[in-house]
Protein backbone atom coordinates (compact mmCIF):
# COMPACT_ATOMS: atom_id res chain seq x y z
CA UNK A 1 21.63 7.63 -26.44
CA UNK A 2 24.60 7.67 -23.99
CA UNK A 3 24.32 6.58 -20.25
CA UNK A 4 25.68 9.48 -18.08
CA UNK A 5 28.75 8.18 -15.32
CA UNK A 6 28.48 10.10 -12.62
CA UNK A 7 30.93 10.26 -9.68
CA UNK A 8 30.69 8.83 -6.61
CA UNK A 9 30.64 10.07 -2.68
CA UNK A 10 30.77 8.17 0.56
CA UNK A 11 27.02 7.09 1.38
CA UNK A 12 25.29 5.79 4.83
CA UNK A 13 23.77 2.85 4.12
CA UNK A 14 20.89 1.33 6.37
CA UNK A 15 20.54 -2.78 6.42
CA UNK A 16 18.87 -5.23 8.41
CA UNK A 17 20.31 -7.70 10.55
CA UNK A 18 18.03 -10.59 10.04
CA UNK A 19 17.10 -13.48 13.53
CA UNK A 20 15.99 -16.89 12.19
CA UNK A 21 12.22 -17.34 11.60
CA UNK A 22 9.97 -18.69 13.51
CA UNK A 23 6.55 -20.37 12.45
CA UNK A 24 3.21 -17.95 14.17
CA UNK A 25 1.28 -20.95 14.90
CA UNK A 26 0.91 -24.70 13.96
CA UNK A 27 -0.69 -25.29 10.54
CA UNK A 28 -4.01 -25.93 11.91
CA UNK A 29 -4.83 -22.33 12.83
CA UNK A 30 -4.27 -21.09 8.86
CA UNK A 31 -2.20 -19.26 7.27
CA UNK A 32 -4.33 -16.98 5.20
CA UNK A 33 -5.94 -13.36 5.73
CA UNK A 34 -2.42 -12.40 7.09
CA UNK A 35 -2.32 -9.09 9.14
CA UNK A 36 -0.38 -7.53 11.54
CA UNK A 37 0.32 -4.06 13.51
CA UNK A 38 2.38 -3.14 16.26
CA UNK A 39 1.15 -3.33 20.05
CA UNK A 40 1.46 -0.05 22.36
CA UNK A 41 4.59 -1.80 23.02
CA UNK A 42 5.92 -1.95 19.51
CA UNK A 43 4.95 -5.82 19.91
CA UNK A 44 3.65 -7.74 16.73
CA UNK A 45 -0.38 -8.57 16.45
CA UNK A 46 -0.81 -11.45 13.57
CA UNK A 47 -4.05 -11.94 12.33
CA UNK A 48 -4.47 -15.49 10.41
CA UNK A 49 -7.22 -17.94 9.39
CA UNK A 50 -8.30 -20.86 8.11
CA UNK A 51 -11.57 -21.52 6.00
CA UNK A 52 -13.43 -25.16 5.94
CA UNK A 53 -15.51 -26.73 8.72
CA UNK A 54 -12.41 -27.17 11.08
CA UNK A 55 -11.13 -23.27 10.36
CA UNK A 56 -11.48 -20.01 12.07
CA UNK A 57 -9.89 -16.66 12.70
CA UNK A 58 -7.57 -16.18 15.16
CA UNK A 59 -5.07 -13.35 16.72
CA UNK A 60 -1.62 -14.56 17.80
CA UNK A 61 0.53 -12.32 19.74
CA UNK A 62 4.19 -11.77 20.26
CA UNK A 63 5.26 -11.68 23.49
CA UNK A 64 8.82 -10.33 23.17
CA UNK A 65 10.41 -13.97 23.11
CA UNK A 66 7.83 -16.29 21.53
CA UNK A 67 4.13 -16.32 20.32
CA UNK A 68 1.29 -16.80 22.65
CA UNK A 69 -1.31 -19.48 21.91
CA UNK A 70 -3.62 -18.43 19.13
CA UNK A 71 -6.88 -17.07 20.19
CA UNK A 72 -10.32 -16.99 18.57
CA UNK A 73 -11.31 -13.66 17.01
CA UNK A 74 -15.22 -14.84 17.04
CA UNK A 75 -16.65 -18.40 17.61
CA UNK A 76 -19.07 -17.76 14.65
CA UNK A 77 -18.65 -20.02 11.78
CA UNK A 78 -18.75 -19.83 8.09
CA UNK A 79 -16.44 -17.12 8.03
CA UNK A 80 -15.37 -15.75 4.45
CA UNK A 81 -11.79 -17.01 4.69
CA UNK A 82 -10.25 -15.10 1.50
CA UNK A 83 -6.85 -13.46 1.20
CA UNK A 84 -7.42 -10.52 -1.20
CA UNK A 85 -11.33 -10.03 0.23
CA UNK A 86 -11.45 -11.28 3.64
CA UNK A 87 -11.20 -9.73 7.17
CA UNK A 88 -8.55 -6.71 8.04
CA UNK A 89 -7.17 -5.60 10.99
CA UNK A 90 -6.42 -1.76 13.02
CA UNK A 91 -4.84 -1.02 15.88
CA UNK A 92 -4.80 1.84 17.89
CA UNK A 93 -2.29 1.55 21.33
CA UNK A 94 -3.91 -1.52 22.83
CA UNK A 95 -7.10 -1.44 21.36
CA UNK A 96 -8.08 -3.78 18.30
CA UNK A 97 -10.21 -3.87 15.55
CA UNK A 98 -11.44 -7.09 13.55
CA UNK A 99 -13.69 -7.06 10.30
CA UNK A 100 -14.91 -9.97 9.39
CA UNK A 101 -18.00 -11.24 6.72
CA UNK A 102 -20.02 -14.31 6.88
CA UNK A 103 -19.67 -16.16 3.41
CA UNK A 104 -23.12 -15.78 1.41
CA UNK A 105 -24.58 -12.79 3.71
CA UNK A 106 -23.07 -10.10 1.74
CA UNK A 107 -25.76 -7.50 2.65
CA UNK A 108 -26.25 -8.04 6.57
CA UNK A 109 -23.46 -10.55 7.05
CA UNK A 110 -20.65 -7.75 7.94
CA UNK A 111 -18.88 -7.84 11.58
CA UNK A 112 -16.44 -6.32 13.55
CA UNK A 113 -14.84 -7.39 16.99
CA UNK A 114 -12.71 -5.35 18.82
CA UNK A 115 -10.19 -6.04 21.38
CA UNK A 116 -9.35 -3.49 24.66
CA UNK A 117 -5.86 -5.56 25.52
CA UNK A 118 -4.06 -6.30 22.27
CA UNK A 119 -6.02 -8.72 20.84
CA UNK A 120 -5.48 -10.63 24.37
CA UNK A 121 -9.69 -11.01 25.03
CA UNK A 122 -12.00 -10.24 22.09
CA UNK A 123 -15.73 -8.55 22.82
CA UNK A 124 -18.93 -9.97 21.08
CA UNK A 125 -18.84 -8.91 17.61
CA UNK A 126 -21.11 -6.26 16.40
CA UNK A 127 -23.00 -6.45 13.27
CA UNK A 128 -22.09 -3.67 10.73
CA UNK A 129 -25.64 -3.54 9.58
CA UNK A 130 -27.63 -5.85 10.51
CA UNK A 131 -30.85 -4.94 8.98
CA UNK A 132 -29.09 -3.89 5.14
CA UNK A 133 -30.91 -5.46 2.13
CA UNK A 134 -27.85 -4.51 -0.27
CA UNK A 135 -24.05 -5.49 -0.37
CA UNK A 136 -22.30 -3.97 2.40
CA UNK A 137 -19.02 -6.23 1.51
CA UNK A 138 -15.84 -6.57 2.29
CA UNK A 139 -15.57 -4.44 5.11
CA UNK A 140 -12.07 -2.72 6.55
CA UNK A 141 -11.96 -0.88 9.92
CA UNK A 142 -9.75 1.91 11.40
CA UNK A 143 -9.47 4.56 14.21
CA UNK A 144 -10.25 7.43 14.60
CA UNK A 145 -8.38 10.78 16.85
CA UNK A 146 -10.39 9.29 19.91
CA UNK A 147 -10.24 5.81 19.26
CA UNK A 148 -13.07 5.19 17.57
CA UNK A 149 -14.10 2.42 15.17
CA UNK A 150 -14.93 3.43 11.50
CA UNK A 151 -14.75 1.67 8.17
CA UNK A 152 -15.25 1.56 4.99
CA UNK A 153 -17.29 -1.00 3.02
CA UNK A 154 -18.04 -1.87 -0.66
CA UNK A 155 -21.28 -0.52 -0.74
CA UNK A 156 -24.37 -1.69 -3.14
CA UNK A 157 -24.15 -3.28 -6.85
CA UNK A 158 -23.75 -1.46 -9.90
CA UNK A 159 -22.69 0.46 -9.49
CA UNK A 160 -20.68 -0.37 -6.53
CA UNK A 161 -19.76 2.50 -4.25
CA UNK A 162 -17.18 3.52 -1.46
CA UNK A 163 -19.10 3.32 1.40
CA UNK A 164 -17.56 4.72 4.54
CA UNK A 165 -19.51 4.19 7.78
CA UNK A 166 -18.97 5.86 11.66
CA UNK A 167 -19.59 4.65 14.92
CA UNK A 168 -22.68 6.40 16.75
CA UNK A 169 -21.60 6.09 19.94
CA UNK A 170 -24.86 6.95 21.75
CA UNK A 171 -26.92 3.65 19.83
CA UNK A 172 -23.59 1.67 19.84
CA UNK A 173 -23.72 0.83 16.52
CA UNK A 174 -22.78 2.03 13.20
CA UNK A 175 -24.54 4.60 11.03
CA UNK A 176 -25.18 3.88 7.42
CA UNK A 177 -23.12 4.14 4.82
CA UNK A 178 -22.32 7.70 3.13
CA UNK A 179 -20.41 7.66 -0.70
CA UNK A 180 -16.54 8.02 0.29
CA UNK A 181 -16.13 8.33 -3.39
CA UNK A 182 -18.19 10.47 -4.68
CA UNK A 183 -15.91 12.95 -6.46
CA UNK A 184 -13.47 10.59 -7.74
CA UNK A 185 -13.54 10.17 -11.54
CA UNK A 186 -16.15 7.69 -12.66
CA UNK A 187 -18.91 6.14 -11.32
CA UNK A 188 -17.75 3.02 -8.97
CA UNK A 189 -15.12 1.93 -6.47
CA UNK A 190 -13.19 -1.37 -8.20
CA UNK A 191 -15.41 -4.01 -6.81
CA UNK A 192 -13.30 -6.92 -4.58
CA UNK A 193 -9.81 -4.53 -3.98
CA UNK A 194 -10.26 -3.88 -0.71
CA UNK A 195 -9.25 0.03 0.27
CA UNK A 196 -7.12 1.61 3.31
CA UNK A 197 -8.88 3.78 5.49
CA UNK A 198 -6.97 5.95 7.78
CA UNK A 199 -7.33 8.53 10.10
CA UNK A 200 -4.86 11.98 10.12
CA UNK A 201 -4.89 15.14 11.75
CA UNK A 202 -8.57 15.56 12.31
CA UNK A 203 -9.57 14.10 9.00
CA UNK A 204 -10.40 10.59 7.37
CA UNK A 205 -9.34 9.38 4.95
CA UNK A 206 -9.28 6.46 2.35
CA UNK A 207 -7.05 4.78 -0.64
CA UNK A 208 -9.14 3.24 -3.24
CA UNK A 209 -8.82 1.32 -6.28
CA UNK A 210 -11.13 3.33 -9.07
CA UNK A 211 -13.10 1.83 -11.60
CA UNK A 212 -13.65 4.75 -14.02
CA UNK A 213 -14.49 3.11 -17.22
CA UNK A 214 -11.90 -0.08 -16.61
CA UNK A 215 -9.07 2.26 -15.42
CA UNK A 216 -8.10 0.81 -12.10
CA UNK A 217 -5.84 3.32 -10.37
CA UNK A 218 -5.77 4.20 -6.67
CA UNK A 219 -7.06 7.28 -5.74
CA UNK A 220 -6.81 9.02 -2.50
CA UNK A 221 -10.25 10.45 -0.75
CA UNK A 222 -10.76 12.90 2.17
CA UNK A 223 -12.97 13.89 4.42
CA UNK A 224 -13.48 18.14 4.50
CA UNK A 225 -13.58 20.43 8.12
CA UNK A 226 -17.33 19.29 8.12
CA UNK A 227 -16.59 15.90 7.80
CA UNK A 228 -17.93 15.58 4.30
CA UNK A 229 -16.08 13.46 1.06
CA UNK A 230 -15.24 16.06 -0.89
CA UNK A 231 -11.88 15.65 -1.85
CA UNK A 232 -9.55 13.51 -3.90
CA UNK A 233 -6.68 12.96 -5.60
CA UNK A 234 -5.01 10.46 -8.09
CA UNK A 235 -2.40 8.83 -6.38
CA UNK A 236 -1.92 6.42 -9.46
CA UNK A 237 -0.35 7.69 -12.56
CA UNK A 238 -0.28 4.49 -14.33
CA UNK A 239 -3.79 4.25 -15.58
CA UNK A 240 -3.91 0.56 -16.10
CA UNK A 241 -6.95 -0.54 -17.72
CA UNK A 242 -8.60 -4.01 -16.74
CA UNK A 243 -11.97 -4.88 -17.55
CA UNK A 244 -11.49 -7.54 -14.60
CA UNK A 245 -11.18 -6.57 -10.91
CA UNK A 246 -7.34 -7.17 -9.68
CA UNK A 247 -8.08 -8.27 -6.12
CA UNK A 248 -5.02 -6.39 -4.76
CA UNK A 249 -4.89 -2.89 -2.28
CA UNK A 250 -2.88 -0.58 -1.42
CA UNK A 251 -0.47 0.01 2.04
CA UNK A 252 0.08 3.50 3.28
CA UNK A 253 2.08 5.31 6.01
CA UNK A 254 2.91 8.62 6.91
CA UNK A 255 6.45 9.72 7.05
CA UNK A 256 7.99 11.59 9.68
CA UNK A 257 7.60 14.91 7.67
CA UNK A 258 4.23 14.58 6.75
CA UNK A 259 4.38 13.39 3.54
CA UNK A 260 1.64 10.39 2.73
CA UNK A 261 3.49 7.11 1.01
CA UNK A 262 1.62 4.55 -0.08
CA UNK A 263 2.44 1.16 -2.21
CA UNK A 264 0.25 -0.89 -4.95
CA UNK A 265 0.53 -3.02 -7.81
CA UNK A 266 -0.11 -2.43 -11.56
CA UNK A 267 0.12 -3.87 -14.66
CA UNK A 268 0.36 -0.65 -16.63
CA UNK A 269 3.81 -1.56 -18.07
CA UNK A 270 2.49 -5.29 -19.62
CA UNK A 271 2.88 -7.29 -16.20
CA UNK A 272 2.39 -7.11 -12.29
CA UNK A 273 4.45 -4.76 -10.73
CA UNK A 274 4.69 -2.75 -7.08
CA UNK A 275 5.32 0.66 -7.52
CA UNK A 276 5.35 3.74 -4.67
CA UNK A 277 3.64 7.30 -5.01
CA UNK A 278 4.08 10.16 -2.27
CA UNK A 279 1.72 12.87 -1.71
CA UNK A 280 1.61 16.11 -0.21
CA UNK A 281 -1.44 15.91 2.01
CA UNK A 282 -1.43 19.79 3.08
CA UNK A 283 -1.41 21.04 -0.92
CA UNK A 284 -3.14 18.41 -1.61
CA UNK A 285 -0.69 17.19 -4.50
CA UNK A 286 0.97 14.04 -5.69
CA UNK A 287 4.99 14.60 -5.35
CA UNK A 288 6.19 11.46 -7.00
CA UNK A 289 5.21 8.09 -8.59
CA UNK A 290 7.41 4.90 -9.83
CA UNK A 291 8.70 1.33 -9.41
CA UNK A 292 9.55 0.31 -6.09
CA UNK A 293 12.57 -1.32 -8.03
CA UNK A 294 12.51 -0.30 -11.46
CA UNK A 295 15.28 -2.92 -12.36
CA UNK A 296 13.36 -5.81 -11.76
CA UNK A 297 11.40 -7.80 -14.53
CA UNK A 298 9.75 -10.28 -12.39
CA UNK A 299 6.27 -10.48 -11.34
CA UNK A 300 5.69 -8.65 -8.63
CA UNK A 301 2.74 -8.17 -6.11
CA UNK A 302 1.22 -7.37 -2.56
CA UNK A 303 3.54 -4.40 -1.07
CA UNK A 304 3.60 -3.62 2.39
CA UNK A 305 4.97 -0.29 3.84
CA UNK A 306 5.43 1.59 7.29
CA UNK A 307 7.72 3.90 8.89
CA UNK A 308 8.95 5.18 12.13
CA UNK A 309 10.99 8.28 13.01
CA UNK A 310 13.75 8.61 10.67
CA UNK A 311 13.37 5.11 8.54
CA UNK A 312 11.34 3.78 5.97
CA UNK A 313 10.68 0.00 5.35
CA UNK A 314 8.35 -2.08 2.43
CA UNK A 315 8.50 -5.52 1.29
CA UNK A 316 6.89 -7.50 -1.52
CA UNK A 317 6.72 -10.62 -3.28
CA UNK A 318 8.43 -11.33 -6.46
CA UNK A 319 8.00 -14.64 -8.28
CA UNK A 320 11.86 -15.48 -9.67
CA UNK A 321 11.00 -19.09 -10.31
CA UNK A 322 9.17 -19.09 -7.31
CA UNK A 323 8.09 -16.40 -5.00
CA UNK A 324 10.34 -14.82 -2.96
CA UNK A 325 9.73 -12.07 -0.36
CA UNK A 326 12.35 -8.70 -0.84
CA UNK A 327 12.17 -6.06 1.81
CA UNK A 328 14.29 -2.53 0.89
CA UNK A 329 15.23 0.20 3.32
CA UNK A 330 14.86 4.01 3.27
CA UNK A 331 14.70 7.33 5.26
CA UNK A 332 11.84 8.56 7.02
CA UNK A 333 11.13 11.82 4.49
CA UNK A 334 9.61 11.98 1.08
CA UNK A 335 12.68 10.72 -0.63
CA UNK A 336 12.71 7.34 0.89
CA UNK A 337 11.29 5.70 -2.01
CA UNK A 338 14.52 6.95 -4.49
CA UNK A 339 16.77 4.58 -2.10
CA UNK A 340 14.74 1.55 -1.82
CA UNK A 341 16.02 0.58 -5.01
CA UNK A 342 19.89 0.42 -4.32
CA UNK A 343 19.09 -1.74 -0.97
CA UNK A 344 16.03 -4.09 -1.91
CA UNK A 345 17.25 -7.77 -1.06
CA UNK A 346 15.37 -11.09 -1.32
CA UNK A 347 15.30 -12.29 2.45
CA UNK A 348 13.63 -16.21 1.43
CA UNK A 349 16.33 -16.45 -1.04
CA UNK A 350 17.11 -19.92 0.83
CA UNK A 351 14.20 -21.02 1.04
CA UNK A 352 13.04 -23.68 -1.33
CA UNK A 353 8.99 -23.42 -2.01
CA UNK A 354 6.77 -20.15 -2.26
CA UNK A 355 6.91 -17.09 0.36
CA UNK A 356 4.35 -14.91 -0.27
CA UNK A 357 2.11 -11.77 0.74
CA UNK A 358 4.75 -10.35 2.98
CA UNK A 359 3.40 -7.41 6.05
CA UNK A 360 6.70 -5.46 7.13
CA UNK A 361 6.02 -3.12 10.22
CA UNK A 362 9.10 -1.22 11.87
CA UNK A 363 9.34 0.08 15.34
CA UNK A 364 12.44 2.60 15.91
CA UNK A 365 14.88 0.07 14.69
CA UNK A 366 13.27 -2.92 15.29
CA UNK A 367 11.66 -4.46 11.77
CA UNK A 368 9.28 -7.15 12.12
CA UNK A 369 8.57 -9.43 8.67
CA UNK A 370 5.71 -11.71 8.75
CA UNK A 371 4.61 -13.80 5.24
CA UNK A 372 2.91 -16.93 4.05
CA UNK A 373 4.51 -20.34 3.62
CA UNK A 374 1.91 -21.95 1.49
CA UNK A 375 3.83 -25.45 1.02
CA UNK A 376 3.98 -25.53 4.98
CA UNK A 377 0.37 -24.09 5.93
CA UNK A 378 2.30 -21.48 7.99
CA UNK A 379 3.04 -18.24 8.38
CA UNK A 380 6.68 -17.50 9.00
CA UNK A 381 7.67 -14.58 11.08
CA UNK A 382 11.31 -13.16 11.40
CA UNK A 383 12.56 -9.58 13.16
CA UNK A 384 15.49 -7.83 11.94
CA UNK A 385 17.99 -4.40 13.24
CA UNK A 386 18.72 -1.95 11.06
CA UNK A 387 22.68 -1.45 11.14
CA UNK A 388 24.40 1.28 9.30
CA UNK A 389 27.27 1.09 7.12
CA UNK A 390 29.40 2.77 4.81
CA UNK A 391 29.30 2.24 1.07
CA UNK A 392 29.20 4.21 -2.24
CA UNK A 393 26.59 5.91 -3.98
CA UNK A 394 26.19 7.84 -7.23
CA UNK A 395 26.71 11.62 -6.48
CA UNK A 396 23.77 14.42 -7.84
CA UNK A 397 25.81 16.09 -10.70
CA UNK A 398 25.42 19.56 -11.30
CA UNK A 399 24.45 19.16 -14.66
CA UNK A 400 21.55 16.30 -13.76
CA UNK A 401 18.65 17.26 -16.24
CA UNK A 402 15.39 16.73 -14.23
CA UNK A 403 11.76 17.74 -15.49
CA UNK A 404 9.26 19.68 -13.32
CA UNK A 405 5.35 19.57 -13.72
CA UNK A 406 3.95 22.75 -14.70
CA UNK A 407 -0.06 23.67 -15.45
CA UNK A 408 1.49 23.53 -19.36
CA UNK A 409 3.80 20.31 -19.31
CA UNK A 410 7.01 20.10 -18.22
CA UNK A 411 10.20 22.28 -17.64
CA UNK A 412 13.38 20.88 -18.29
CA UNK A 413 16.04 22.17 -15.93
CA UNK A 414 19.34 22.99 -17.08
CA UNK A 415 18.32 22.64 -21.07
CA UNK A 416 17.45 26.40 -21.33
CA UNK A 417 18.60 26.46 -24.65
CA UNK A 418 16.56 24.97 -27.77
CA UNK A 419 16.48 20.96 -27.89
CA UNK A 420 14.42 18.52 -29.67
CA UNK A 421 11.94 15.88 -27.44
CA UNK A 422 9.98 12.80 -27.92
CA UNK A 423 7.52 11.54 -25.86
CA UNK A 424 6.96 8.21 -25.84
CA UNK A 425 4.47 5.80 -23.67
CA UNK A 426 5.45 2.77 -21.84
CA UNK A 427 5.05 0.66 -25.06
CA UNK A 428 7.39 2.33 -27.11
CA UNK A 429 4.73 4.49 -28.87
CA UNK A 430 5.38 8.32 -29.87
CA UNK A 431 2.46 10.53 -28.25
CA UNK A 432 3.89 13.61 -28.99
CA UNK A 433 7.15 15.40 -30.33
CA UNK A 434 8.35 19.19 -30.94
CA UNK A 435 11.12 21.42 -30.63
CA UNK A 436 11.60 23.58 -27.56
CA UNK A 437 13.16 27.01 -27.13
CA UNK A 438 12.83 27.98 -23.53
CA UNK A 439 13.11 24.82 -21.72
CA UNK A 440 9.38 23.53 -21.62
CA UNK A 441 7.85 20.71 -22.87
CA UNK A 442 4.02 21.07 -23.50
CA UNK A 443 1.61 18.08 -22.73
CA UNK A 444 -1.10 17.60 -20.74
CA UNK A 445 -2.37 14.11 -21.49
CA UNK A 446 -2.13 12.03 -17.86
CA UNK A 447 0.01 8.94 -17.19
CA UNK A 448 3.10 7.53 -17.10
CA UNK A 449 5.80 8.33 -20.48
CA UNK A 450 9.28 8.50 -21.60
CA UNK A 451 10.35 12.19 -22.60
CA UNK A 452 13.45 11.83 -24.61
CA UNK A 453 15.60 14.73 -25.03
CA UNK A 454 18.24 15.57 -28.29
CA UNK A 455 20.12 18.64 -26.70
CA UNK A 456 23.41 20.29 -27.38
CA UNK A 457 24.47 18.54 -24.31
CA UNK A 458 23.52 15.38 -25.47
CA UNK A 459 20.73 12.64 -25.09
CA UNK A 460 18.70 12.57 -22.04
CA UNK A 461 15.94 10.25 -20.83
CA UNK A 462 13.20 10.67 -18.53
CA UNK A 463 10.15 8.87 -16.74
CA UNK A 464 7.36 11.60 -16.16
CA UNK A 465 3.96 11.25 -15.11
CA UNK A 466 0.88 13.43 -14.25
């Protein structure tokens, strides 16, 4: 096989100016369950806590120059302090959401406090269900078009279901769970990943780790004109199988054409890695899936993405004898995933220690990086400006070969002609092999493969999914 040189072109590149960090908040306010959002002000809201007699959950704001003084989300106790399971945050302008569990009341023990002034004040918490007599655990809130609370829950025991629940505004409360997941494949929602409800142009929806048989891939779920779950689509073409829950979600955001990005890990390809998938929310369709940085052979975990106007940002921790944070820079359109790649830079690379479960949030050009310091107890936070510059970037040749999904297979562009192909999964193994005479491929087993390609032209290589 040869490796194709292409030329190169003049490129705009987008980097990030990094401040010095700053510590959130002493070490005895925690440094787990880190969140954070943006303010109506484009202002950074940190959720962190601490578990044990002496913890609690607290919201510490930015105030443009320093943090504020930590404040109490709830003055309950025995709160279930847990960083892949425990409370979430959503913001909408200046109003706050909170979910929170007691440890031990799974069924009944579910809360959520919201806050009218950026998480300045906090309101009495409100019991999710307060009279439930099965699991309503792990619960995650969002907003809706008129700034209502909703979330979504993992709902009863085996199996256990995506339970999505709505604010009735008339009893102040929240009406029981409905099945969010009903029409993805399988028969249960993985069990302790928590999912990412959102809220989009009159509809809800949710990103949730599947359990269909073991198969743990993120799937995307929608609410219908009539506010029924009757959609959804497989954002995950890995198709990792784990007969253990991962404990690790997915991030979303929408891009400034519409298009729906959203992050995860897998360990489809023999160890943990982040990978990005875009989908096209008015067809309904997934556009593209891979590695956030396919060059990498580190562990890798926890991805965070958002965007604003015309840039993309996303950050994750990768463990290079030590966990380090890396943050990578893209446009605001569908393609923003294809550059993170050739800008993704470790920003803890001086740090000695771990850094760890990094949330990246970007206001116009502002980027705000908050992540855990677990040899300190704190969280560190550090804001950055994107800056252009000028490098050099591979050029699209005209004679690229690329492979389009059809209802058949794949078409191979440019290779009209008759060529040989291989298909081969991530291991190695050959799945399937043929001779083609009009430029398709046919295969219509799901997942992630190599297609290798013996053409007049010479040897090609590429990753395709479905």
């Amino acid at each position: 096989m040869f490796i194709l040189a292409l030329p190169t072109m003049a490129l705009t590149q987008i980097n990030i100016n990094w401040e010095t960090s700053v510590d959130v908040a002493p070490e005895s306010f925690g440094y787990t369950n880190l969140r954070m959002e943006l303010d109506s002000d484009g202002l950074p809201v940190i959720l962190h806590g601490k578990s044990g007699n002496d913890g609690g959950l607290y919201c510490t704001r930015w105030n443009g120059a320093s943090f504020n003084e930590p404040v109490a989300v709830t003055t309950e106790v025995g709160l279930f302090i847990n960083d892949a399971e425990g409370p979430r945050m959503a913001i909408s302008g200046d109003r706050v959401a909170v979910s929170y569990q007691l440890s031990g009341q799974w069924a009944n023990g579910g809360r959520i406090a919201l806050s009218e002034d950026g998480g300045v004040t906090w309101e009495t918490p409100i019991a999710i269900a307060p009279n439930a007599t099965e699991d309503h655990f792990m619960p995650v809130p969002s907003f809706d078009s008129d700034q209502e609370p909703w979330l979504t829950v993992k709902w009863g025991s085996n199996p256990v279901l995506e339970g999505a629940m709505f604010w009735d505004e008339a009893n102040s409360s929240f009406l029981p769970p409905v099945d969010a997941g009903e029409t993805m494949a399988g028969d249960a929602a993985c069990e302790c990943c928590a999912s990412m409800p959102f809220s989009h142009d009159g509809r809800h929806y949710d990103v949730v780790r599947n359990n269909n048989d073991n198969i743990r891939d993120f799937w995307m779920v929608r609410t219908d004109a009539a506010g029924n779950w009757s959609e959804s689509l497989d954002i995950d073409p890995t198709n990792w199988s784990i007969n253990s829950c991962p404990a690790s979600e997915a991030e979303t955001c929408i891009l400034s054409d519409g298009t729906l990005l959203a992050v995860f890990m897998s360990a489809a390809e023999g160890g943990s890695r982040v990978y990005w998938s875009t989908a096209d929310l008015e067809g309904w369709s997934l556009m593209g899936s891979d590695r956030i940085d396919p060059s990498s052979n580190h562990v890798e975990n926890h991805p965070s993405v958002h965007a604003h106007q015309d840039h993309s940002v996303v950050a994750w921790e990768s463990n290079q004898g030590g966990y380090k944070v890396m943050v990578a820079t893209g446009s605001g359109t569908f393609g923003a995933p294809e550059e993170w790649s050739t800008s993704a830079t470790s920003v803890t690379e001086n740090l000695s220690g771990h850094s760890r479960r990094p949330v990246i949030r970007i206001d116009e050009n502002k980027v705000h990086l908050v992540y855990q310091r677990p040899s300190e107890g704190t969280i560190h936070y550090v804001q950055g400006t994107l800056e252009s510059s000028t490098g050099v970037a591979p050029s699209q040749s005209a004679n690229m070969v690329t492979a389009t999904l059809t209802h058949e297979g794949w078409y191979i562009a440019k290779l009209q002609d008759n060529f040989n192909y291989a298909i081969h999964d991530l291991g190695g193994r050959l799945v399937s092999s043929g001779r083609s005479k009009n430029g398709h491929v046919p295969f219509s087993q799901s997942g992630v493969y190599i297609l290798v390609i013996d053409a007049a032209s010479g040897a090609h290589q590429i990753k395709i999914f479905r």
